[in-house]
N, C-alpha and C. Protein backbone atom coordinates (compact mmCIF):
# COMPACT_ATOMS: atom_id res chain seq x y z
N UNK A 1 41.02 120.95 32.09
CA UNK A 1 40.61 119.76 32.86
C UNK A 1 41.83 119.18 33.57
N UNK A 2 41.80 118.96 34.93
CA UNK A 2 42.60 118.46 35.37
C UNK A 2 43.25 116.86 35.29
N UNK A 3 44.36 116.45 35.57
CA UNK A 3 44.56 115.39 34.89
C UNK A 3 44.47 114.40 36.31
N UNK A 4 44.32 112.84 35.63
CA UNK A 4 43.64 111.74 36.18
C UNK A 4 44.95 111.53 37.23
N UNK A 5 44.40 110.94 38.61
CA UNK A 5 45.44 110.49 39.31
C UNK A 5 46.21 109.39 39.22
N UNK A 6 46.93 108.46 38.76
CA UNK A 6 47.32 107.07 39.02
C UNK A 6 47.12 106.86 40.48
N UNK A 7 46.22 105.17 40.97
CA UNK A 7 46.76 105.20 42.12
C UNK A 7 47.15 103.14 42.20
N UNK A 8 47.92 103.05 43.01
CA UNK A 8 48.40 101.67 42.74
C UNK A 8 48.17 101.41 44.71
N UNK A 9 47.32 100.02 44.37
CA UNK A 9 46.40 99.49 45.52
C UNK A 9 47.56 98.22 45.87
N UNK A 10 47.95 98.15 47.56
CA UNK A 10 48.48 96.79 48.08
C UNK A 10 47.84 96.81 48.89
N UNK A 11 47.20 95.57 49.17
CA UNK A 11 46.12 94.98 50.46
C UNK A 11 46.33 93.47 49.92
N UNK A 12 46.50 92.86 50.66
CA UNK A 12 46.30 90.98 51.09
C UNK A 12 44.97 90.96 50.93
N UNK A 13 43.94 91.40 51.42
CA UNK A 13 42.88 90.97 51.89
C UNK A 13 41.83 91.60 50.19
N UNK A 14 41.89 90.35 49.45
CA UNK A 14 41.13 90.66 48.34
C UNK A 14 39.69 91.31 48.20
N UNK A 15 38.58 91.00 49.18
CA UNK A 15 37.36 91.54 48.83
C UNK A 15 37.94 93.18 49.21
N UNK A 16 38.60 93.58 50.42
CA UNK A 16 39.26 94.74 50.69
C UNK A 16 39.47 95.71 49.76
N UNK A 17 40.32 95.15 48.81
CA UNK A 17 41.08 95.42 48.09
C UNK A 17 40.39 95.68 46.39
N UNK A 18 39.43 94.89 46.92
CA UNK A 18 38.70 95.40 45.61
C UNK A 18 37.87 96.40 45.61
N UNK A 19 37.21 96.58 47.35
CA UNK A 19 36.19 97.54 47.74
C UNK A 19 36.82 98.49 47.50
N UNK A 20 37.96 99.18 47.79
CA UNK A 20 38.77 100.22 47.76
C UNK A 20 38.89 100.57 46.82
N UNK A 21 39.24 99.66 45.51
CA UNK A 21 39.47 99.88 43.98
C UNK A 21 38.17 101.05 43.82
N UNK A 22 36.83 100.03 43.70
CA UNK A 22 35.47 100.44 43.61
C UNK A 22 35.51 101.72 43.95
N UNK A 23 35.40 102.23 45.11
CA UNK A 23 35.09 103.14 46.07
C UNK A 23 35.93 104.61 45.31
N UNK A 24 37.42 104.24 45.49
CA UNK A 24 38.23 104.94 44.19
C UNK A 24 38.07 104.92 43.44
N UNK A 25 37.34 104.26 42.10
CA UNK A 25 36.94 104.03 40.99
C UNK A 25 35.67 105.27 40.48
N UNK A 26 34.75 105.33 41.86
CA UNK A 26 33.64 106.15 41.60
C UNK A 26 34.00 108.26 41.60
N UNK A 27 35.28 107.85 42.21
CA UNK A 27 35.99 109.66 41.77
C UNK A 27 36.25 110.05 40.47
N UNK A 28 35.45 111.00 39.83
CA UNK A 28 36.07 111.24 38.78
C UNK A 28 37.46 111.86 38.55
N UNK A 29 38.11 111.84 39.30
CA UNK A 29 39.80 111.91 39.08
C UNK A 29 41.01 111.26 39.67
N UNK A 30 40.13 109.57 40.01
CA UNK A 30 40.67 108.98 40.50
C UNK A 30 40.57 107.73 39.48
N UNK A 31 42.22 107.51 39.43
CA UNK A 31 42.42 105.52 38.30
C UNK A 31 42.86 104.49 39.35
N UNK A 32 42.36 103.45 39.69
CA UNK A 32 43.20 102.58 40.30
C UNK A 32 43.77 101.48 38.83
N UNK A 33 44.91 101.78 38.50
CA UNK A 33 45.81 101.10 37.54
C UNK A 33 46.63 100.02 37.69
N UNK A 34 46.94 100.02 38.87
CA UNK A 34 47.29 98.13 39.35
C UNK A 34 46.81 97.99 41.08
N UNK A 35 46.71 96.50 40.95
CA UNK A 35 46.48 95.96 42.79
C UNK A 35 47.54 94.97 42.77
N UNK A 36 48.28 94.80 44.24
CA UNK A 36 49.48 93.58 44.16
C UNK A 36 48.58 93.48 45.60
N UNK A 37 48.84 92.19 46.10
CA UNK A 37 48.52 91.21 47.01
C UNK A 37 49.68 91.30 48.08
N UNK A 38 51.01 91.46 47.82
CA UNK A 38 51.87 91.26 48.91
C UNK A 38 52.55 92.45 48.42
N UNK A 39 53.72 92.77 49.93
CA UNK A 39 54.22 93.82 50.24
C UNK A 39 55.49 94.21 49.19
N UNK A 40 56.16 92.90 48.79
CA UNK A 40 57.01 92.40 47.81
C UNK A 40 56.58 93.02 46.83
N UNK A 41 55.58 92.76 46.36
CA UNK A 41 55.10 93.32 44.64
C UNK A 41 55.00 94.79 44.41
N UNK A 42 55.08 95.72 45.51
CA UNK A 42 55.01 96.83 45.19
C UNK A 42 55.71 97.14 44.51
N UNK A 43 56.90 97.18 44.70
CA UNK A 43 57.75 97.80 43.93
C UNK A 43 58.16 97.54 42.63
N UNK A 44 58.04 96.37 42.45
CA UNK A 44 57.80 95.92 40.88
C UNK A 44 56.44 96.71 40.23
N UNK A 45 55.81 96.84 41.02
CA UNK A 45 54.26 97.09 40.07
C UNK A 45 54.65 98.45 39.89
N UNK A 46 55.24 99.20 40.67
CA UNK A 46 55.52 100.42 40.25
C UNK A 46 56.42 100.75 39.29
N UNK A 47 56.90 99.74 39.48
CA UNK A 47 58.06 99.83 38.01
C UNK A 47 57.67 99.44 36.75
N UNK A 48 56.87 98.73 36.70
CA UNK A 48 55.91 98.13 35.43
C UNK A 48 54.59 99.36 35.22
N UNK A 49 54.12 100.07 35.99
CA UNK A 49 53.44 101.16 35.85
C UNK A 49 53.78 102.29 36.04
N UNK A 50 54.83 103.27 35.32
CA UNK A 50 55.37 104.09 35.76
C UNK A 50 54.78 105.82 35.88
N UNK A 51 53.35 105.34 35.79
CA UNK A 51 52.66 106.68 35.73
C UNK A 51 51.55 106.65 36.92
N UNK A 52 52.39 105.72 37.72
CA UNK A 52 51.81 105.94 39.34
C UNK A 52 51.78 106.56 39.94
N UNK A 53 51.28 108.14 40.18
CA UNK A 53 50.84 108.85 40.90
C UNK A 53 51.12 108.68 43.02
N UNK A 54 50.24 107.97 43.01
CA UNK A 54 50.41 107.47 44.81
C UNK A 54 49.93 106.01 45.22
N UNK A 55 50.69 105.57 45.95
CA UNK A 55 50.58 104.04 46.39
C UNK A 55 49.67 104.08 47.80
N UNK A 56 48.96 103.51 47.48
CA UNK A 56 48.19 103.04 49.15
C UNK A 56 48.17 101.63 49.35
N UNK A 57 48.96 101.66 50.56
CA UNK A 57 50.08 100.61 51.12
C UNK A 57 48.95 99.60 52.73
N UNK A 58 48.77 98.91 52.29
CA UNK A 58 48.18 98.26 54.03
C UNK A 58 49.80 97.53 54.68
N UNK A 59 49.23 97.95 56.30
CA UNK A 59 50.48 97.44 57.13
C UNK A 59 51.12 95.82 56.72
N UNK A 60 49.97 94.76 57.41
CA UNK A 60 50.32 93.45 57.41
C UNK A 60 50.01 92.91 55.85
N UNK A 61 50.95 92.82 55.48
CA UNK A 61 50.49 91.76 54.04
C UNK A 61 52.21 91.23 54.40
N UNK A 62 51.90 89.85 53.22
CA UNK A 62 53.08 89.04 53.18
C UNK A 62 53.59 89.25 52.28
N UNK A 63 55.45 89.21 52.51
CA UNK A 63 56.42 89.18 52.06
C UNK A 63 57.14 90.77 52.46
N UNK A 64 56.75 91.69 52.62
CA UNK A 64 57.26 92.82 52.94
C UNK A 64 55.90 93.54 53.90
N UNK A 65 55.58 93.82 55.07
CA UNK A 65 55.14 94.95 55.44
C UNK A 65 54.87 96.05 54.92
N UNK A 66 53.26 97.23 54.78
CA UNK A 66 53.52 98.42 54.30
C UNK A 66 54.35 99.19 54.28
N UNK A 67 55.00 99.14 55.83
CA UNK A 67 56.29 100.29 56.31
C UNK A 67 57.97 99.96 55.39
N UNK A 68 57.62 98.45 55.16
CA UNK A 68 59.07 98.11 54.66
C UNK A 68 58.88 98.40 52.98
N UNK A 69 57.81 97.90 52.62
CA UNK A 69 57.76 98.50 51.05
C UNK A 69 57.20 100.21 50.99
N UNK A 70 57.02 100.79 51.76
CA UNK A 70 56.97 102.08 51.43
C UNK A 70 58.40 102.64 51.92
N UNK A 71 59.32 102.01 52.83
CA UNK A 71 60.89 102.65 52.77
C UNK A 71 61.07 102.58 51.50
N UNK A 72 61.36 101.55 50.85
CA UNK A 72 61.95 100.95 49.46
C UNK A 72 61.40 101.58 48.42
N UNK A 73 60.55 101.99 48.28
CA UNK A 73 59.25 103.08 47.69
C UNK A 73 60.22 104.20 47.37
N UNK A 74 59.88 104.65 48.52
CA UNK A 74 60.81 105.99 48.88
C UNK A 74 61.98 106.26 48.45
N UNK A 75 62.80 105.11 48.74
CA UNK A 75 64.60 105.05 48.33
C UNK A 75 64.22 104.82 47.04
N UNK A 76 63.95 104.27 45.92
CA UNK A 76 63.56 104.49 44.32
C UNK A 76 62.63 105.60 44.36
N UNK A 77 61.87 105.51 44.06
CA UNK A 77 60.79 106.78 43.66
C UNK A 77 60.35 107.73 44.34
N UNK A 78 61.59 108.33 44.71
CA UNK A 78 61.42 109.64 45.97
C UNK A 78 60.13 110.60 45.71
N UNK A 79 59.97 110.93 44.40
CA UNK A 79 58.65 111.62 43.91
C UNK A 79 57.09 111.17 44.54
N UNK A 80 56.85 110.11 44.36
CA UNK A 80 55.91 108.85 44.39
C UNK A 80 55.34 109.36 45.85
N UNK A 81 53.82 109.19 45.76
CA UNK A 81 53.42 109.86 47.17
C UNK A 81 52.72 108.44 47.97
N UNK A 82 53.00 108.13 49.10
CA UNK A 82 52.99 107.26 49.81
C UNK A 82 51.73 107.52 51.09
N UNK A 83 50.52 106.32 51.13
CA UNK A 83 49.78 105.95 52.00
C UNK A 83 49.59 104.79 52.27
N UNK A 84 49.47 104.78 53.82
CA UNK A 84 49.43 104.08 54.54
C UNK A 84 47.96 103.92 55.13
N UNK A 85 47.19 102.73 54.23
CA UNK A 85 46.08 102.90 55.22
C UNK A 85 45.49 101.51 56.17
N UNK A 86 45.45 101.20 57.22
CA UNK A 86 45.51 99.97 57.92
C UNK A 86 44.38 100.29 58.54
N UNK A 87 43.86 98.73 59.86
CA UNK A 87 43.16 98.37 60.21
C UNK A 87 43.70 98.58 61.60
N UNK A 88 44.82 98.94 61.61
CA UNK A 88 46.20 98.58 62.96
C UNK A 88 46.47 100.34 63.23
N UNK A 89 45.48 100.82 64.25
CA UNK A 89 45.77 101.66 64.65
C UNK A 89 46.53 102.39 65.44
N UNK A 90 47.90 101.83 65.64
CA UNK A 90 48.70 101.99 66.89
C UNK A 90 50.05 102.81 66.50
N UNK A 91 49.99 104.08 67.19
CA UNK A 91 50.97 105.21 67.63
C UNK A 91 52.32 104.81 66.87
N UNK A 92 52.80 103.27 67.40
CA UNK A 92 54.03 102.97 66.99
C UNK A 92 54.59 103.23 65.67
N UNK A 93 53.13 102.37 64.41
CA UNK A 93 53.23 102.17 63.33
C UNK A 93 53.23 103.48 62.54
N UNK A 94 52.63 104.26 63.27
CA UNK A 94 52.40 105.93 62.63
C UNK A 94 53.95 106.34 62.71
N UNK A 95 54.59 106.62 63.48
CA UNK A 95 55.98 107.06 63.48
C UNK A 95 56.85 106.25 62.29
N UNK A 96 56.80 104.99 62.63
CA UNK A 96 57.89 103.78 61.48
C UNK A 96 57.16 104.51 60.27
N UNK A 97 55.57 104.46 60.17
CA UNK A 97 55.74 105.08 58.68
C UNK A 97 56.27 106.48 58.25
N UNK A 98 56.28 107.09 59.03
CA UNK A 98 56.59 108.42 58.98
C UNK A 98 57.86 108.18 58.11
N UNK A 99 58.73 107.58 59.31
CA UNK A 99 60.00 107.51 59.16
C UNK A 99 60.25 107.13 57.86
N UNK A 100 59.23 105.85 57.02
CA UNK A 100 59.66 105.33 56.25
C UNK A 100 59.33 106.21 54.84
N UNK A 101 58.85 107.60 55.38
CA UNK A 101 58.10 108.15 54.17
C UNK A 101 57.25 108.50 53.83
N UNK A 102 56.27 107.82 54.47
CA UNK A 102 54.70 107.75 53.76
C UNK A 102 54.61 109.34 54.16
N UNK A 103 53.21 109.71 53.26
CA UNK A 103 52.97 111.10 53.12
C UNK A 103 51.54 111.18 53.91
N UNK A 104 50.79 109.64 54.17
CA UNK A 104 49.60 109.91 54.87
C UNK A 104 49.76 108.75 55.74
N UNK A 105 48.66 108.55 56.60
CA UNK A 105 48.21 107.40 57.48
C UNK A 105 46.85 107.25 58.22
N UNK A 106 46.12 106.24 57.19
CA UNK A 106 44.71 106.60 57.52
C UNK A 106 44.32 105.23 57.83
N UNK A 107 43.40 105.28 59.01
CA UNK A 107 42.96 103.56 59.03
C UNK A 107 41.59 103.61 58.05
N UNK A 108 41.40 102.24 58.05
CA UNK A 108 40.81 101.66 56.96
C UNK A 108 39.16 102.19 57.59
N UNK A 109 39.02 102.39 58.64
CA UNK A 109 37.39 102.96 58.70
C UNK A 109 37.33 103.86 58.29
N UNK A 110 37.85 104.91 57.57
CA UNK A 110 37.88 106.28 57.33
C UNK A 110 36.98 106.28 56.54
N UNK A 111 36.09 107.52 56.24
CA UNK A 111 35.17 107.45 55.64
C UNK A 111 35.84 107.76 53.96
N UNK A 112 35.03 106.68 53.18
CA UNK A 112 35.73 106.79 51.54
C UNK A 112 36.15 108.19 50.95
N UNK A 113 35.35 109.40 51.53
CA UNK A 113 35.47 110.62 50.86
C UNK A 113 36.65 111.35 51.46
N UNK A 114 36.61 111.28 52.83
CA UNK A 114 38.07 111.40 53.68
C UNK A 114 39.28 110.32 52.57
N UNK A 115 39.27 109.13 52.32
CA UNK A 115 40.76 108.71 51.70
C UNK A 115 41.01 109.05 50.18
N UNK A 116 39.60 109.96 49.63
CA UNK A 116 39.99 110.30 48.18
C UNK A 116 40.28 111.49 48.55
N UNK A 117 40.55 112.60 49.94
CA UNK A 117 40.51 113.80 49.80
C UNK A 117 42.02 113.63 50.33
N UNK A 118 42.54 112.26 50.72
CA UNK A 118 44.06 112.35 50.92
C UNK A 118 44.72 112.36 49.62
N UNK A 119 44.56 111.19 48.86
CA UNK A 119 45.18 110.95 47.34
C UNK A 119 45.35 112.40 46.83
N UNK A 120 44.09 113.35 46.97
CA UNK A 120 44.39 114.51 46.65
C UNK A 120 45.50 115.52 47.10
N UNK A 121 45.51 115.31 48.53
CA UNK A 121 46.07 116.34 49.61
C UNK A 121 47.96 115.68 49.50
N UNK A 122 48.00 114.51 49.15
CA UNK A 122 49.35 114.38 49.07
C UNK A 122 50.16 114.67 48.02
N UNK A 123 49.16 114.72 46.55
CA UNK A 123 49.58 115.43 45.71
C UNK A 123 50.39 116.40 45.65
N UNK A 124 49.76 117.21 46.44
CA UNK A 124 50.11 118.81 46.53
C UNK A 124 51.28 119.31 47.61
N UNK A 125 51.57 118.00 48.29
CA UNK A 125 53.06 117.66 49.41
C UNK A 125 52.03 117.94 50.63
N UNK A 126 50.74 118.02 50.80
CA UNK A 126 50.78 117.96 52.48
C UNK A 126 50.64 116.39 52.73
N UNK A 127 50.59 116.25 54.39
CA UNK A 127 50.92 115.17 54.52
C UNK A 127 49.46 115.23 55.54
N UNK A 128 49.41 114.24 55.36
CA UNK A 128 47.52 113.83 56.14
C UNK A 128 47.66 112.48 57.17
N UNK A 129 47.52 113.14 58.32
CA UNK A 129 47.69 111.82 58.97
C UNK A 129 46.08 111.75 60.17
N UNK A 130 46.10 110.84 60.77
CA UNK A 130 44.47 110.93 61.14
C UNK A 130 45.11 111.28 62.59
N UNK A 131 44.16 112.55 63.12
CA UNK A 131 44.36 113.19 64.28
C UNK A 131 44.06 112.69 65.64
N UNK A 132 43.07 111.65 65.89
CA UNK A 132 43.45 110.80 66.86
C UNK A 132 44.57 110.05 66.85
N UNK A 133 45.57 108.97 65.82
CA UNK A 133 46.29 108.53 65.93
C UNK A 133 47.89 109.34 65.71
N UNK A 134 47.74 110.27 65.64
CA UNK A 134 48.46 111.52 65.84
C UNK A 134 49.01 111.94 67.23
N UNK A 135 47.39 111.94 67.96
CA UNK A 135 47.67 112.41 69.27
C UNK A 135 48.15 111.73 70.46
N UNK A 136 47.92 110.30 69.86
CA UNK A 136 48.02 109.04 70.67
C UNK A 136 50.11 108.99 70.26
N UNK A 137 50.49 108.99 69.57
CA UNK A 137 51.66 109.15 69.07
C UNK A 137 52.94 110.10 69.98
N UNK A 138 51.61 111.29 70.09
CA UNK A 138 52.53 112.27 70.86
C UNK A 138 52.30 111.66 72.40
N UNK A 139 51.36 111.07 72.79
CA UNK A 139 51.48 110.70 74.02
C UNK A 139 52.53 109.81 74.42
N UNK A 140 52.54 108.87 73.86
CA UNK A 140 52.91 107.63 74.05
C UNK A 140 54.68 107.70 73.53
N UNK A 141 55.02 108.93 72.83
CA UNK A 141 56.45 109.03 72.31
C UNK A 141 56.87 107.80 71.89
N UNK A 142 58.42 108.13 71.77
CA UNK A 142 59.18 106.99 70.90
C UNK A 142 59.36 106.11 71.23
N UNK A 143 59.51 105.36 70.06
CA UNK A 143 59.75 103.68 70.46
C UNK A 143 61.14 103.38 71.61
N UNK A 144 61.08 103.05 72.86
CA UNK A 144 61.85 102.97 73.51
C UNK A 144 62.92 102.00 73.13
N UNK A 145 62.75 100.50 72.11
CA UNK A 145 63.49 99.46 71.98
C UNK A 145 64.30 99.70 71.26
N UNK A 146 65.21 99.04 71.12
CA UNK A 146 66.49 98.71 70.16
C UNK A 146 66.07 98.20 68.94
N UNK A 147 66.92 98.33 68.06
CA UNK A 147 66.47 97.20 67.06
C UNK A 147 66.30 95.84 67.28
N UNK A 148 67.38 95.58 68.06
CA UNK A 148 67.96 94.39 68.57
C UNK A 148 66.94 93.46 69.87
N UNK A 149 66.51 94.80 70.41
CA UNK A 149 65.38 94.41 71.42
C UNK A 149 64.29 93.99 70.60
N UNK A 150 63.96 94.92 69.74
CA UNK A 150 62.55 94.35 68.98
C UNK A 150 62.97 92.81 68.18
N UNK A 151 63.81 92.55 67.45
CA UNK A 151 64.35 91.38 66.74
C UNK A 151 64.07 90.34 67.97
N UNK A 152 64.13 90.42 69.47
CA UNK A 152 64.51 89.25 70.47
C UNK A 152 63.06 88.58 70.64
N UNK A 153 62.22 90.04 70.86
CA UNK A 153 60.65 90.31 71.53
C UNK A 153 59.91 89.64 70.49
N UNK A 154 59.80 89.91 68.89
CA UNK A 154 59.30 89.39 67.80
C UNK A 154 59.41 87.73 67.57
N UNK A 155 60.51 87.68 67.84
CA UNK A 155 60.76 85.86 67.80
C UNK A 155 60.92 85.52 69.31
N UNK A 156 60.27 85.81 70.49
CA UNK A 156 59.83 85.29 71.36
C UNK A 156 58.43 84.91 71.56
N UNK A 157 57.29 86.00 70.85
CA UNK A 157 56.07 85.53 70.33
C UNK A 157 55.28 84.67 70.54
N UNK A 158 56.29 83.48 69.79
CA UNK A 158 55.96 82.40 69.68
C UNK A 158 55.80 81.51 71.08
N UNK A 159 56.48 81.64 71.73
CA UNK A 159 57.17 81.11 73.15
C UNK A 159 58.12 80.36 72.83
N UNK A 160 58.99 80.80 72.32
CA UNK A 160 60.14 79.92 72.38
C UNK A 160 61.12 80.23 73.61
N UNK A 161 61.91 79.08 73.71
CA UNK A 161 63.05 79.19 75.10
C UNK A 161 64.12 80.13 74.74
N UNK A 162 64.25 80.20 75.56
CA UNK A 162 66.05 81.06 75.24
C UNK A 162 67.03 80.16 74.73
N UNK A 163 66.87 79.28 74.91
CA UNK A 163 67.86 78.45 74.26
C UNK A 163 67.47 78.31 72.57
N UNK A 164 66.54 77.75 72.31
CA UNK A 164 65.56 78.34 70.72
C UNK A 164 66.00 79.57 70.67
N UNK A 165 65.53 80.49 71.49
CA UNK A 165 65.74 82.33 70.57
C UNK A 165 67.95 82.30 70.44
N UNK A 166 68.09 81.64 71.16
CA UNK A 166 69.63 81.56 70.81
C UNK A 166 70.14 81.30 69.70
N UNK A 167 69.73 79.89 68.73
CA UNK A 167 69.89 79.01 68.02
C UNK A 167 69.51 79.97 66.53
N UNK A 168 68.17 80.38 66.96
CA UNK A 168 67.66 80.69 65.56
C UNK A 168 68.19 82.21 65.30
N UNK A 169 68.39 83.05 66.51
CA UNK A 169 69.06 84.32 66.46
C UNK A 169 70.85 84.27 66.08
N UNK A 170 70.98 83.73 66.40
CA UNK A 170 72.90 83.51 66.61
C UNK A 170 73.50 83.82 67.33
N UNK A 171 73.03 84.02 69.16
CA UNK A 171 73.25 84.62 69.77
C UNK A 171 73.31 84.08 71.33
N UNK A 172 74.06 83.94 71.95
CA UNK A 172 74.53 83.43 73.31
C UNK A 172 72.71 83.44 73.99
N UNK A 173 72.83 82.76 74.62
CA UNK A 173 71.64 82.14 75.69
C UNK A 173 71.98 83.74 77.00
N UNK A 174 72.81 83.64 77.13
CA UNK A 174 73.06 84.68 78.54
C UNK A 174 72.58 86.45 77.79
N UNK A 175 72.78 86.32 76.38
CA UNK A 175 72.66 87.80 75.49
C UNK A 175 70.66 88.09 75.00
N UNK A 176 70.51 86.94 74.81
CA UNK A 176 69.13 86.60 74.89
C UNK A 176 68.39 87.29 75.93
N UNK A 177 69.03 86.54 77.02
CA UNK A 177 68.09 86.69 78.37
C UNK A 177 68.60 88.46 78.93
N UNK A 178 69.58 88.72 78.20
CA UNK A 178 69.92 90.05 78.72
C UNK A 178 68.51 91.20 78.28
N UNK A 179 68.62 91.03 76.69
CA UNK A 179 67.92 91.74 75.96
C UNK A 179 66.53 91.73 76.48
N UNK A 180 65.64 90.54 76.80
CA UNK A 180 64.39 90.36 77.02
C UNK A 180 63.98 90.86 78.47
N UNK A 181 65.29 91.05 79.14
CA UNK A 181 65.22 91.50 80.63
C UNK A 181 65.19 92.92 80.16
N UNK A 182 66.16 93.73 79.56
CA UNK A 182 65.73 95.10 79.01
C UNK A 182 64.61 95.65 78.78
N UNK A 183 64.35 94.47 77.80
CA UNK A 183 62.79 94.89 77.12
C UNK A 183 61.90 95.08 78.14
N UNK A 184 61.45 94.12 79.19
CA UNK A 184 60.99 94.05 80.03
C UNK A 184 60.79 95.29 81.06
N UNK A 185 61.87 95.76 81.39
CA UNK A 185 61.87 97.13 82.29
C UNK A 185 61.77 97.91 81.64
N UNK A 186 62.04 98.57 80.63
CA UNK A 186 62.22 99.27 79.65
C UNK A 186 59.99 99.41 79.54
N UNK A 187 59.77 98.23 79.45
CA UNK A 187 58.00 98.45 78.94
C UNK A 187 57.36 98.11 80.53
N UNK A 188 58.09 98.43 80.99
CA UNK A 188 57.31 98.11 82.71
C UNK A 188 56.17 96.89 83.16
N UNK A 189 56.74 95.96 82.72
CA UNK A 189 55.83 94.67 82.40
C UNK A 189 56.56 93.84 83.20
N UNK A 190 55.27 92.55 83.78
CA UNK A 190 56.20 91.63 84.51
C UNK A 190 57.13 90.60 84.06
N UNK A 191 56.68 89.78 82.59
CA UNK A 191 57.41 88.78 81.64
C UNK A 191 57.38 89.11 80.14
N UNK A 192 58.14 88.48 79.48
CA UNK A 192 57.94 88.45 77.92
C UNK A 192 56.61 88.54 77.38
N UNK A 193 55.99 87.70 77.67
CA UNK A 193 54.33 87.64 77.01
C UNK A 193 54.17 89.30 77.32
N UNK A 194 53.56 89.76 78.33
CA UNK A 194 53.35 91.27 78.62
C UNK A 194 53.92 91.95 77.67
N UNK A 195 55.75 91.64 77.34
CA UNK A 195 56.00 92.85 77.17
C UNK A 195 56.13 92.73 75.58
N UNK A 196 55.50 91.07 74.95
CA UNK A 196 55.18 91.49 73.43
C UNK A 196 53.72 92.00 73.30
N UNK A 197 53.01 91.55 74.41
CA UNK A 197 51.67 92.28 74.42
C UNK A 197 51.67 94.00 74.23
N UNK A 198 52.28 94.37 74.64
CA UNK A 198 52.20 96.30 75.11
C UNK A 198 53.14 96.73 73.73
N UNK A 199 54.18 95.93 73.28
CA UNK A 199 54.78 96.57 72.12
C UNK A 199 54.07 96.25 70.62
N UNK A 200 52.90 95.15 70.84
CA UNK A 200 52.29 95.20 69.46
C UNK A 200 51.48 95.89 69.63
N UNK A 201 50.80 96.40 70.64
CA UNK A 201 49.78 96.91 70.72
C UNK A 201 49.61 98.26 70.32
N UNK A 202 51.38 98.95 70.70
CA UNK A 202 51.67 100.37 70.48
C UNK A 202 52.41 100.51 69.13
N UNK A 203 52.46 99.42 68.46
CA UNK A 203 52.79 99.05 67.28
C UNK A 203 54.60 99.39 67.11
N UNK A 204 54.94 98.73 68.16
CA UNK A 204 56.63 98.76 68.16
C UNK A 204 57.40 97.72 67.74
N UNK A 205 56.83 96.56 67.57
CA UNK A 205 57.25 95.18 67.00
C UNK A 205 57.17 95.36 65.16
């Protein structure tokens, strides 16, 4: 008889998060053995459950991002098989997770039997990623920004002035306006708004 999977659930969004449990719950070789609420707790929960099998990680939750707690994942529990499954289907976020590790990337409409046939498939080291957002990936290539560009674009958002993105960044008013002018040509857009529009969208922020 083959042995039971550990799988350890992060999603913010509680009824979510429980559906998923459920849904995983009804595999017979599937355990969901802990759920954390924020991106932060992963890694503790994995450390308090150390017969965690694979983490399925959602993008937006608070205190850490999926992509940032599945790096950190990764850098401790290199073994540990990593999914990514979101609501946020965009090219960008598929690459950052890549980068950060994860072994799958499935959005959250996937059909339930498709995300228990990943838990399985990553087991075994392949890596499962969903083939439309795959292809959209290869179109759309790499993230063109800087780090530094994305840090300017993210806390412009809001609409703050350059003089604000100065203050709260630490960074000259003239270095500000340099970066956001980059960004700008760089995403072929006419102003800031546009060009945080087109980089969340492609999931580069």
């Amino acid at each position: 008889m083959s042995r039971t999977i550990k799988v350890l659930l992060a999603e913010d969004q509680s009824m979510v998060r429980e559906a998923l449990a459920a849904l995983l719950g009804l595999e017979p070789d599937i355990e969901v053995v802990a759920q954390v609420a924020r991106g932060d707790e992963a890694v503790a929960a994995v450390r308090a459950h150390r017969e965690v099998d694979v983490v399925l990680l959602d993008i937006e939750m608070p205190g850490a991002t999926g992509i940032e707690a599945a790096a950190e994942l990764h850098r401790e529990f290199p073994g540990l098989r990593l999914v990514i499954l979101t609501t946020f289907g965009r090219p960008g976020y598929l690459r950052s997770a890549m980068e950060a590790g994860a072994d799958a990337f499935l959005v959250k409409d996937a059909p339930a039997a498709q995300l228990a046939a990943a838990v399985r498939k990553v087991l075994t080291g392949e890596r499962v990623i969903d083939p439309t957002l795959a292809a959209a990936a290869l179109a759309d290539g790499a993230n063109p920004l800087t780090d530094r560009e994305r840090e300017v674009l993210r806390a412009a958002a809001d609409g703050s002035t350059n003089a604000e993105l100065a203050a709260t960044l630490h960074l000259s008013q003239g270095t500000v306006r340099n970066y956001l002018s980059t960004a700008i040509q760089k995403l072929a857009v006419r102003n800031r708004a546009e060009a945080v529009r087109i980089a969340r969208e492609k999931g580069w922020l």
